[in-house]
Protein backbone atom coordinates (compact mmCIF):
# COMPACT_ATOMS: atom_id res chain seq x y z
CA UNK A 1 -66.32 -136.81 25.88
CA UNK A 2 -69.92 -136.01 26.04
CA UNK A 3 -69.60 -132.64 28.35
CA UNK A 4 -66.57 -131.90 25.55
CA UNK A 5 -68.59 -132.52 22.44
CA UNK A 6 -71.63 -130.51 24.13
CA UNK A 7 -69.22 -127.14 24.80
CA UNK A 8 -68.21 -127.79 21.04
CA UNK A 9 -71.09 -127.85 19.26
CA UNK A 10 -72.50 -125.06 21.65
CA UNK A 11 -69.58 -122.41 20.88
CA UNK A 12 -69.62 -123.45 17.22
CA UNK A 13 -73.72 -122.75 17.16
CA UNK A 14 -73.27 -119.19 19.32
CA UNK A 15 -70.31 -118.35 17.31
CA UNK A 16 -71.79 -119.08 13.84
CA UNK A 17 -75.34 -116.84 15.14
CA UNK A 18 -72.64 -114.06 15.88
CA UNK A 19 -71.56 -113.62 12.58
CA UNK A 20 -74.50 -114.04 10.81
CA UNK A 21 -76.42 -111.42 12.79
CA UNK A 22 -73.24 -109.27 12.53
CA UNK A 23 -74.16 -109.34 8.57
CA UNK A 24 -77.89 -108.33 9.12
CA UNK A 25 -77.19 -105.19 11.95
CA UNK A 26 -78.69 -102.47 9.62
CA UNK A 27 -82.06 -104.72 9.34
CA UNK A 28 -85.06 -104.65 11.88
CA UNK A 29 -85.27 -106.18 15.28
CA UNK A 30 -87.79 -108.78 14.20
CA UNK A 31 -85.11 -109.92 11.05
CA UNK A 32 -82.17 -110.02 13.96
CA UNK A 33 -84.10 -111.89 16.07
CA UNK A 34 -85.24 -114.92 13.12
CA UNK A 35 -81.36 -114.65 11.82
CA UNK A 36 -80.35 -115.15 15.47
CA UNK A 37 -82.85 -117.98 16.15
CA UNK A 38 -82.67 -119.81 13.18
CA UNK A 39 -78.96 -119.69 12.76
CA UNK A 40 -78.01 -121.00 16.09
CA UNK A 41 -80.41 -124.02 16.23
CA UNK A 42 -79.87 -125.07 12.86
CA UNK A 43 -75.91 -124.81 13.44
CA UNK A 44 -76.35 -126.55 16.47
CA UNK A 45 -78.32 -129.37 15.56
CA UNK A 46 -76.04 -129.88 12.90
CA UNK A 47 -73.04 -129.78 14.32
CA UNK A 48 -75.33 -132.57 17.44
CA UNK A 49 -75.51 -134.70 14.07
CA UNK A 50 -79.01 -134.08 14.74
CA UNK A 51 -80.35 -132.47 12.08
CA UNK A 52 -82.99 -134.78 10.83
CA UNK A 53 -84.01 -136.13 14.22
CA UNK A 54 -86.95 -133.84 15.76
CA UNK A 55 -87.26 -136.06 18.59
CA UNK A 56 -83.40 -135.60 19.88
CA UNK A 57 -83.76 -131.90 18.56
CA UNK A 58 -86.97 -131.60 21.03
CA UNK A 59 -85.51 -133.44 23.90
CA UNK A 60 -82.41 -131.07 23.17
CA UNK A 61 -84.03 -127.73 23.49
CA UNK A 62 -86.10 -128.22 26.57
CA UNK A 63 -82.22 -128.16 28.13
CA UNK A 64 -82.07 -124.67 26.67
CA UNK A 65 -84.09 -122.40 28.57
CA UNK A 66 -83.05 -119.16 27.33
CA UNK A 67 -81.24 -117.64 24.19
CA UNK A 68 -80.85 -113.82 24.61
CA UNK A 69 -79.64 -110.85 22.12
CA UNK A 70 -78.32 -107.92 23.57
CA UNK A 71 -77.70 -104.56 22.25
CA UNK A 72 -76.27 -101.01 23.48
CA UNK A 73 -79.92 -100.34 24.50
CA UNK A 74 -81.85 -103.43 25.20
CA UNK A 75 -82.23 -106.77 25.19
CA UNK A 76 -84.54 -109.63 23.99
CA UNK A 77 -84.95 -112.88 25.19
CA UNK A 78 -86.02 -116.48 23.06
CA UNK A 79 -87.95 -118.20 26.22
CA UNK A 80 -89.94 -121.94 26.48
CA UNK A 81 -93.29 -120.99 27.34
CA UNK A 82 -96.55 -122.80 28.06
CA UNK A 83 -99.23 -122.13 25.97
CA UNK A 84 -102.59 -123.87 26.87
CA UNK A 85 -105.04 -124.55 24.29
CA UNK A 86 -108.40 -126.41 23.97
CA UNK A 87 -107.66 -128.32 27.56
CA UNK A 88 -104.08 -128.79 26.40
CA UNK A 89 -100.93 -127.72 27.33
CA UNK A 90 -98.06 -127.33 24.90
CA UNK A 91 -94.21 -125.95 24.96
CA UNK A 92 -93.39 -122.68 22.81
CA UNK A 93 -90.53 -120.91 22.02
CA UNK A 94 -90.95 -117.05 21.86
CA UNK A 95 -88.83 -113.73 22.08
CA UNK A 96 -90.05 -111.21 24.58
CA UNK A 97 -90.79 -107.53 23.58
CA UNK A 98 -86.97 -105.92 23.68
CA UNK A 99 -86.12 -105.19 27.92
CA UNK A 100 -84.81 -101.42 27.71
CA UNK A 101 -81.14 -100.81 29.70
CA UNK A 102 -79.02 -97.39 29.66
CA UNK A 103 -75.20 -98.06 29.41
CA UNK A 104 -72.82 -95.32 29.92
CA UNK A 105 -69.70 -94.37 28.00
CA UNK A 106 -67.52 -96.67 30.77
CA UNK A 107 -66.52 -100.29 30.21
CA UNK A 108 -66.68 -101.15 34.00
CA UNK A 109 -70.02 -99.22 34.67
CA UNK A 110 -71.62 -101.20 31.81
CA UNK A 111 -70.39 -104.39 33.12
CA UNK A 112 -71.99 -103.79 36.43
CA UNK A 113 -75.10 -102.83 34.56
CA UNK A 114 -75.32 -105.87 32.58
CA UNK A 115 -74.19 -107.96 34.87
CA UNK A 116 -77.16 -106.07 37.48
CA UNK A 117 -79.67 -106.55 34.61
CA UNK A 118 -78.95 -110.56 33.65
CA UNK A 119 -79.05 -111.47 37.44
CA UNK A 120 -82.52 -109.98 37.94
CA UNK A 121 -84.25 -110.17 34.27
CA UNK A 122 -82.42 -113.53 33.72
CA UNK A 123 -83.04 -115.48 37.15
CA UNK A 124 -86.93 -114.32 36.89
CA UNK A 125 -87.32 -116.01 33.39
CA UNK A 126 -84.80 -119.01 34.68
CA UNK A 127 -87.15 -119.55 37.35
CA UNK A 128 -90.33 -119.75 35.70
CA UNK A 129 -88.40 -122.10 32.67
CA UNK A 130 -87.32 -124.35 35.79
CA UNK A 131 -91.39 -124.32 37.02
CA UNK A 132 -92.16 -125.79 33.47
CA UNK A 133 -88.91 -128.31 33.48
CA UNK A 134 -89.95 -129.87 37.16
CA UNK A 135 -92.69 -131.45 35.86
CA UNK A 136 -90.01 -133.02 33.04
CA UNK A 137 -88.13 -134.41 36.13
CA UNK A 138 -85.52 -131.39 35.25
CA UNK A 139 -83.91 -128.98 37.82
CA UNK A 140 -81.26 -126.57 37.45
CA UNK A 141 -79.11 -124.13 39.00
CA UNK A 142 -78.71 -120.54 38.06
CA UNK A 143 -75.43 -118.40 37.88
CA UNK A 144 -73.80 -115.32 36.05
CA UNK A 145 -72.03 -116.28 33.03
CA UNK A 146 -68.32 -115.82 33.55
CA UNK A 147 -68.44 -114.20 29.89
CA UNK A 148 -69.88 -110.79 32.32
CA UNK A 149 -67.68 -110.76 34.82
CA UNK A 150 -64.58 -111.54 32.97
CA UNK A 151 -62.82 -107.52 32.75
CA UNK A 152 -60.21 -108.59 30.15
CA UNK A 153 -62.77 -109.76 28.25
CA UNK A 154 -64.01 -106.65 26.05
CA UNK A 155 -68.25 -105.59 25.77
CA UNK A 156 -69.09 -105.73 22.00
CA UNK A 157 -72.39 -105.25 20.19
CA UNK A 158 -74.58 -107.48 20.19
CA UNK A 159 -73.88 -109.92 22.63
CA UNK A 160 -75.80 -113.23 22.08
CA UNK A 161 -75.71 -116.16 24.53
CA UNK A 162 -77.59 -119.68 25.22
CA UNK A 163 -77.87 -121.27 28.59
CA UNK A 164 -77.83 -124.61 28.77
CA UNK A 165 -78.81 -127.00 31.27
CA UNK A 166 -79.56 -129.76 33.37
CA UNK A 167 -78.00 -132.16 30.44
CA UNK A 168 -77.24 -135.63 32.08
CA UNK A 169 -74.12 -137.20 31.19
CA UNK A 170 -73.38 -140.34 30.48
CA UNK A 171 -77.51 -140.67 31.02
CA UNK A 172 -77.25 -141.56 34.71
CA UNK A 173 -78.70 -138.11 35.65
CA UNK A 174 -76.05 -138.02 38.38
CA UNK A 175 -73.95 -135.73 36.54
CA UNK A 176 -75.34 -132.70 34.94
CA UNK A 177 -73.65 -130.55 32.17
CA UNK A 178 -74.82 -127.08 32.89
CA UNK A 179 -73.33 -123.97 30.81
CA UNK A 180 -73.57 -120.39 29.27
CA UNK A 181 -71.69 -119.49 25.94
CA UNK A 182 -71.63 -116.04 24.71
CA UNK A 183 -70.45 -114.48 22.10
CA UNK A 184 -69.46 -110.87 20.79
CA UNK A 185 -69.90 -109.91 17.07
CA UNK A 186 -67.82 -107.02 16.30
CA UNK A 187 -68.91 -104.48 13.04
CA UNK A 188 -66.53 -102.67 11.62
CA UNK A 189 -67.43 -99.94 8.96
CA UNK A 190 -65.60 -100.42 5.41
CA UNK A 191 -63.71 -97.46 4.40
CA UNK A 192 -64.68 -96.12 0.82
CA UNK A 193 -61.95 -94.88 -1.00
């Protein structure tokens, strides 16, 4: 029930950041990249029954190492960072600078080159995130979403995903619920009669 109710509230929080950076595509990357953030967390949290509960929320996130954007030309990444300040070492969450990629006109060409780019750009920002979660008692295992090597599945602009990991059902820490959701938001231009 809890690995069901995770998956849930995941695809309801990557499919509700879809469409609501689908309605802001003409904006500029930094307004994409607060729609995209804020949307997903808050409809995640929400949908957790979380909302109100920053300690949960914190606990949460730290299970989600990486929330990524892509678009026909590039991709940015929402990573947990340390930042060290005055002797002190605290956990931020901040996009990097947008990762340039050239697709081509084919479907199966850009598949490989995604697929090319998320196991090497991915895995080195995975590994650093799973530095910072071993001292949390937190390990994980990396793979390529299914979501990129699925060829009935169709490429659309922009892509957004979360990975999320290392969450241990039923609290034992025996299992762990490990998963990527993606989704694909689709913008159709509005004829004018």
């Amino acid at each position: 029930m809890q690995k069901e109710r995770m998956e849930e509230s995941l695809r309801y929080a990557i499919s509700i950041c879809a469409q609501e950076l689908a309605g802001v595509m003409q904006e500029t990357a930094d307004v994409k990249r607060m729609v995209f953030r804020e949307s997903f967390f808050r409809a995640w949290h929400i949908r957790l029954g979380i909302m109100g509960n920053e300690e949960e929320q914190e606990r949460l996130n730290l299970h989600m190492p990486i929330l990524g954007y892509l678009s026909e030309d590039g991709a940015y990444f929402l990573l947990i960072k340390e930042e060290r300040t005055g002797g002190k070492t605290r956990l931020i969450r901040e996009w990097t600078e947008k990762i340039p990629y050239a697709l081509t006109g084919d479907e199966k060409e850009n598949r490989q080159i995604l697929t090319a780019f998320w196991e090497e750009t991915v895995s080195e920002y995975l590994t650093e995130h799973n530095r910072i979660a071993k001292q949390y008692g937190l390990e994980y295992e990396f793979y390529v979403p299914l979501f990129l090597n699925d060829p009935e599945q169709r490429l659309g602009f922009p892509i957004v995903f979360a990975v999320f990991q290392g969450w241990p059902l039923e609290g034992s820490g025996k299992y762990l619920y490990e998963n990527c959701m993606g989704a694909n938001a689709y913008i159709i231009p509005k004829d004018n009669p």
